[in-house]
Protein backbone atom coordinates (compact mmCIF):
# COMPACT_ATOMS: atom_id res chain seq x y z
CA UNK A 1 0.00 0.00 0.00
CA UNK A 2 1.48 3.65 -0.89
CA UNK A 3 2.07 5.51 2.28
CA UNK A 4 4.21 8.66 2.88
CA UNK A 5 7.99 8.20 1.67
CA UNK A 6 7.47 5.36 -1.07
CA UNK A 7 9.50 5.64 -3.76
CA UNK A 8 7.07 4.69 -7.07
CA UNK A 9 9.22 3.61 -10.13
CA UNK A 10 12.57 4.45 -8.76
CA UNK A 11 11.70 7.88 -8.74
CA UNK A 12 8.26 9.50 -7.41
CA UNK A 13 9.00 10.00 -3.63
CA UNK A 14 5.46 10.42 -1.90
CA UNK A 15 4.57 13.07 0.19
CA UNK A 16 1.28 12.65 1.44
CA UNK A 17 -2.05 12.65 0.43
CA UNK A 18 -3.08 16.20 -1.79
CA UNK A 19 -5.96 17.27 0.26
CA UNK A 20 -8.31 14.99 2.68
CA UNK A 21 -10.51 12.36 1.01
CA UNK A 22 -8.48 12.20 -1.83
CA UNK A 23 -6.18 9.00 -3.71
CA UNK A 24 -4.07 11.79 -5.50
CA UNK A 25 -0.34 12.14 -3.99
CA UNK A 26 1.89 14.79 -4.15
CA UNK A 27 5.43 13.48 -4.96
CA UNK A 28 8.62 14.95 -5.29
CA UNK A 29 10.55 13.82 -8.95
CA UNK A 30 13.52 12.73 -7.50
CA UNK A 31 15.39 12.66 -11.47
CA UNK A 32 14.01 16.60 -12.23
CA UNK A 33 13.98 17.70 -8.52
CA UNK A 34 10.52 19.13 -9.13
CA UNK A 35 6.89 18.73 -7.97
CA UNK A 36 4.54 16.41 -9.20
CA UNK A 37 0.93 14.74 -8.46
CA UNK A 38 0.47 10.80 -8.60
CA UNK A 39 -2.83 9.09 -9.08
CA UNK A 40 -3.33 5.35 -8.77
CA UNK A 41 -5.80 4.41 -11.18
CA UNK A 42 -6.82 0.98 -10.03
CA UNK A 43 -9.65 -0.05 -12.00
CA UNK A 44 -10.60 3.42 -13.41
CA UNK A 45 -10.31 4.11 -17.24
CA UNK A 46 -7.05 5.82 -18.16
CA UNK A 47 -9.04 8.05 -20.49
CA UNK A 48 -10.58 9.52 -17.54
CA UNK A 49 -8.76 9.80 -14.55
CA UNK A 50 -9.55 12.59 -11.39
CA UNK A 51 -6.99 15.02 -11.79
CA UNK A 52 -5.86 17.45 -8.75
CA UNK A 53 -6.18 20.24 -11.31
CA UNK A 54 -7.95 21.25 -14.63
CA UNK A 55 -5.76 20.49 -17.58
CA UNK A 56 -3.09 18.96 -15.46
CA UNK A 57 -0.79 17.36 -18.03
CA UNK A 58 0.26 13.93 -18.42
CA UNK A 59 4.00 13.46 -17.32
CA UNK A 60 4.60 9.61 -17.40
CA UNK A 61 2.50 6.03 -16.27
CA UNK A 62 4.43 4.33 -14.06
CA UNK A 63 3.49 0.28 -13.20
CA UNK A 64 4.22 -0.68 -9.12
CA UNK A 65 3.97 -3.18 -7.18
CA UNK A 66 0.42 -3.98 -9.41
CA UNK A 67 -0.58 -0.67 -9.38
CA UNK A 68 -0.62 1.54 -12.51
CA UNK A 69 0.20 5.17 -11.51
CA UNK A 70 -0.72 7.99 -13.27
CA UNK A 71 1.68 11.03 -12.98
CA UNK A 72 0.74 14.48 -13.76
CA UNK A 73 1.89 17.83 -13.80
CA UNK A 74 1.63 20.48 -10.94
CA UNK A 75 -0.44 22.96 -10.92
CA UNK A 76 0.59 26.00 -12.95
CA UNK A 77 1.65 28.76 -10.71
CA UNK A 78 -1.07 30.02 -8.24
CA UNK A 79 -1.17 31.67 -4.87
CA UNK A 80 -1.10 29.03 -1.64
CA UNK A 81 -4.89 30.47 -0.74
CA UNK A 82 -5.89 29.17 -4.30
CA UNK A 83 -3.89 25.69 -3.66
CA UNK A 84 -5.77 25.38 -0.03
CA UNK A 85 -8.99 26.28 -1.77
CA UNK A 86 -8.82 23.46 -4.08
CA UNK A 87 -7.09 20.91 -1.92
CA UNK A 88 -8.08 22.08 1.47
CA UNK A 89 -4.85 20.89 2.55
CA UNK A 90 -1.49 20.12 1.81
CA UNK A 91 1.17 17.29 2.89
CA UNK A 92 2.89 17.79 5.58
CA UNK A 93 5.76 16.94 3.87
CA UNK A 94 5.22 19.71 0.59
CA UNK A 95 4.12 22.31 3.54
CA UNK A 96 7.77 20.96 4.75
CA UNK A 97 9.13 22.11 1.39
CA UNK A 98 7.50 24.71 0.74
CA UNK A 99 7.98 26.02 4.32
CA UNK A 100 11.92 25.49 4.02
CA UNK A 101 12.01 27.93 0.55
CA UNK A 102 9.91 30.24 1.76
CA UNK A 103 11.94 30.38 5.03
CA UNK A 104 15.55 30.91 3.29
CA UNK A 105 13.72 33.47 1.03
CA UNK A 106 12.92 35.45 4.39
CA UNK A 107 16.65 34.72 6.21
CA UNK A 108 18.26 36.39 3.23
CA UNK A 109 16.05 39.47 3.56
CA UNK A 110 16.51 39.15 7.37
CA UNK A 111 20.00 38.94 6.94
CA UNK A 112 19.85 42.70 4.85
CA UNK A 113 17.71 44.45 6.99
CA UNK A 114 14.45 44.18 5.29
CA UNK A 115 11.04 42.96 6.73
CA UNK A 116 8.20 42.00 4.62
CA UNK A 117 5.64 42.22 6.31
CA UNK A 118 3.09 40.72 4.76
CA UNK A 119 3.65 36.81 4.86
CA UNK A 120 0.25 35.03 4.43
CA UNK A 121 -0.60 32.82 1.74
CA UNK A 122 -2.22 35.39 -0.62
CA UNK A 123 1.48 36.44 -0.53
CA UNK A 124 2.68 32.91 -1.21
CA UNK A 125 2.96 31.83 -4.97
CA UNK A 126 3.96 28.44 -5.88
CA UNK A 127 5.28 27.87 -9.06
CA UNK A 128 4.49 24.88 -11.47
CA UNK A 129 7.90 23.41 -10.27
CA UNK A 130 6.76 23.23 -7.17
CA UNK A 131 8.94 25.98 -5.60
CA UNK A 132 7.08 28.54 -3.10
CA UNK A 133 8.51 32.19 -2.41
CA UNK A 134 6.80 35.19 -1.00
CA UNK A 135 5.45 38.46 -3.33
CA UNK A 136 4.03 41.62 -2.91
CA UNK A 137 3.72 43.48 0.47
CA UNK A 138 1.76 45.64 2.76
CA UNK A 139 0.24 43.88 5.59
CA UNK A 140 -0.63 40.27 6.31
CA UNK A 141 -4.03 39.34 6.93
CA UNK A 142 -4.86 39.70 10.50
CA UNK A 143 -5.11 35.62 11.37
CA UNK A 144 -1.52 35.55 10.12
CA UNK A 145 0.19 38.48 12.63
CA UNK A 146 1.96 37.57 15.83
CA UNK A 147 -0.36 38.48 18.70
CA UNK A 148 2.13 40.89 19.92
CA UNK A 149 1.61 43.25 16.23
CA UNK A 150 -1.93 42.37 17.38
CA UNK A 151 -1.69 43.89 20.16
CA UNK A 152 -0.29 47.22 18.98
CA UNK A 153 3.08 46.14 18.37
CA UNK A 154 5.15 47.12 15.30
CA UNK A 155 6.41 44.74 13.36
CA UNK A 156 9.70 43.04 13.24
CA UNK A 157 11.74 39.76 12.78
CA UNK A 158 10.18 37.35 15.26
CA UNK A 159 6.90 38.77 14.39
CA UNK A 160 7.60 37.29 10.98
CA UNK A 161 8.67 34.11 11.84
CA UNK A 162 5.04 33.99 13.48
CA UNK A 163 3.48 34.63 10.89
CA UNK A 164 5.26 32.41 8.29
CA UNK A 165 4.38 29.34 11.00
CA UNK A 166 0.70 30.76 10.67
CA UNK A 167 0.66 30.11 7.11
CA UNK A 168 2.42 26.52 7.46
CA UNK A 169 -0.43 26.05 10.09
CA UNK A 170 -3.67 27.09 7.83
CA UNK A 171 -1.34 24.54 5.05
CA UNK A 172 -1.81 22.13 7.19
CA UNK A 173 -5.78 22.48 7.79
CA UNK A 174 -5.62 24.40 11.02
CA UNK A 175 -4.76 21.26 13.04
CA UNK A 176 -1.76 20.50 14.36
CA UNK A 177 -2.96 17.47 16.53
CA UNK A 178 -4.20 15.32 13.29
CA UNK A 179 -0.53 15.34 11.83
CA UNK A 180 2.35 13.58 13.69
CA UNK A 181 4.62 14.68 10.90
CA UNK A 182 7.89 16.36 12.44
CA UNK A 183 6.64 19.18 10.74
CA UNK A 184 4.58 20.00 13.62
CA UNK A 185 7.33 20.30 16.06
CA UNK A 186 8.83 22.68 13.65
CA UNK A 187 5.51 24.72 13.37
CA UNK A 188 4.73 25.43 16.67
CA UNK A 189 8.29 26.49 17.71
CA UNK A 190 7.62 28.87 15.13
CA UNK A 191 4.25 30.03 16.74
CA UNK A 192 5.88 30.64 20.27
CA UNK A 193 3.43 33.50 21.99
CA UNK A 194 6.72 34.81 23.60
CA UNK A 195 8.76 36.95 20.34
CA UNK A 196 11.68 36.41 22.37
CA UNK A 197 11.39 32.10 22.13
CA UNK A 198 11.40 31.86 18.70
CA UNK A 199 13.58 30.64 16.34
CA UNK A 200 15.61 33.20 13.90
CA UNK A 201 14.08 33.50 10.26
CA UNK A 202 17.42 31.47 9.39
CA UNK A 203 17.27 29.01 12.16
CA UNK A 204 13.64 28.02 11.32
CA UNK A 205 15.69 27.36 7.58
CA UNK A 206 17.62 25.05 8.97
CA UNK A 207 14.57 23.30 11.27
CA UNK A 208 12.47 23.40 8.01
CA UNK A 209 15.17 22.06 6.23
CA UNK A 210 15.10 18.97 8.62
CA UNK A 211 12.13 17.55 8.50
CA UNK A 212 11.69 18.30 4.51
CA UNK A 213 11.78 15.06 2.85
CA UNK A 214 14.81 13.74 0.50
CA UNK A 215 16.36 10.81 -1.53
CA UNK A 216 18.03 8.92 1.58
CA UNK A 217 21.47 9.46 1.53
CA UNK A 218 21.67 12.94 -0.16
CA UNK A 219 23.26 15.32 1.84
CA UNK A 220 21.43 18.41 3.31
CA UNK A 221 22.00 21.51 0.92
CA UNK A 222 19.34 23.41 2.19
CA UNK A 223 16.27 24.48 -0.10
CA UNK A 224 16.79 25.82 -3.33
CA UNK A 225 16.84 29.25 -3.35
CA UNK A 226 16.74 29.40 -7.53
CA UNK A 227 14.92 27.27 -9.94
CA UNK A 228 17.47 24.74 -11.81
CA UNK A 229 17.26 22.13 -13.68
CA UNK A 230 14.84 21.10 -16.76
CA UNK A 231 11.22 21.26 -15.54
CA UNK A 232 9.76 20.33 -18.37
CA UNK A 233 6.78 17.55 -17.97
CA UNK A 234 9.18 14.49 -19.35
């Protein structure tokens, strides 16, 4: 049975389920280093499979353990608000990922002096590759500020790490106690009430970077912090 980490073909590495209720998985290409969703089509026609997307290409069948796979291209690039809306949630371990990019996007602003401010995911775009980085600016949405910028605080460093976990947190449905993913360590040392107990922007990287799934045996480079590679659906 497919479960979180299986390796389909010698090259799909599952992340989870794509939303509750649902036999699609996201899975991370471990040849192109890239996104993708994986749909087992037991006895359904391969003419008309359930796709986690309109027009979601065709990238490759793939035969398992008995089980034809169908694997399909990710979602062109979209805000994470429009991913959660058609999902409802995400894998821990692509919240993981996408938590880990987003977080080394943040450190290196961190590291110059600039605060963004507005980290929520009608901020967050994720491209069709799969990678997730933050855009635009002005405020986040009130759910996603640290209670202390609630409270008539200004704005700063911690108060972004907050918020960043808040997003990771509505990712992952808004309930931390249904997951026993590491992720949700990770996320709630991020959502410390006290400013002054949470991580950096860069050491929540590196704790991101930890629990983000990878081929066993690679080394930890930390997330990308480019796109590279050939991304095309092959």
């Amino acid at each position: 049975m497919a479960r979180e980490g299986t390796l389909i073909g010698d090259r799909y590495r599952l992340l989870g389920p794509a939303g509750q209720g649902t036999v699609v998985w996201h899975a991370q290409d471990e040849r192109l280093d890239r996104i993708v969703a994986v749909k087992p089509l037991f006895d359904e026609p391969l003419a008309a499979p359930t796709i986690p997307a309109p027009r979601a290409a065709i990238c490759d069948v793939v035969d398992d353990d008995r089980t034809t796979y169908l694997v399909l291209e990710y979602p062109g690039a979209r805000t994470l608000t429009e991913l959660l809306g058609e999902h409802g949630t995400l894998a821990p371990g692509l919240v993981a990922r996408f938590g880990a990019q987003l977080a080394a996007g943040l450190a290196a602003a961190h590291d110059e002096g600039v605060l963004h401010a507005a980290v929520d995911p009608d901020h967050v775009v994720v491209s069709a590759e799969g990678h997730a980085r933050i855009v635009g600016g002005g405020q986040a949405l009130g759910a996603f500020l640290a209670p202390e910028v609630l409270d008539g605080g200004f704005p700063d460093f911690p108060a972004e790490v907050y918020s960043l976990g808040a997003t990771l947190y509505a990712a992952l449905g808004g309930d931390l106690g249904r997951s026993r993913h590491p992720l949700t360590e990770a996320v709630v040392h991020l959502l410390h009430p006290d400013p002054t107990a949470r991580p950096t922007m860069a050491v929540a990287e590196a704790l991101l970077n930890s629990v983000t799934p990878r081929r066993p045996g690679t080394p930890d480079r930390g997330a990308p912090r480019g796109l590279a590679g050939d991304y095309r659906c092959v």
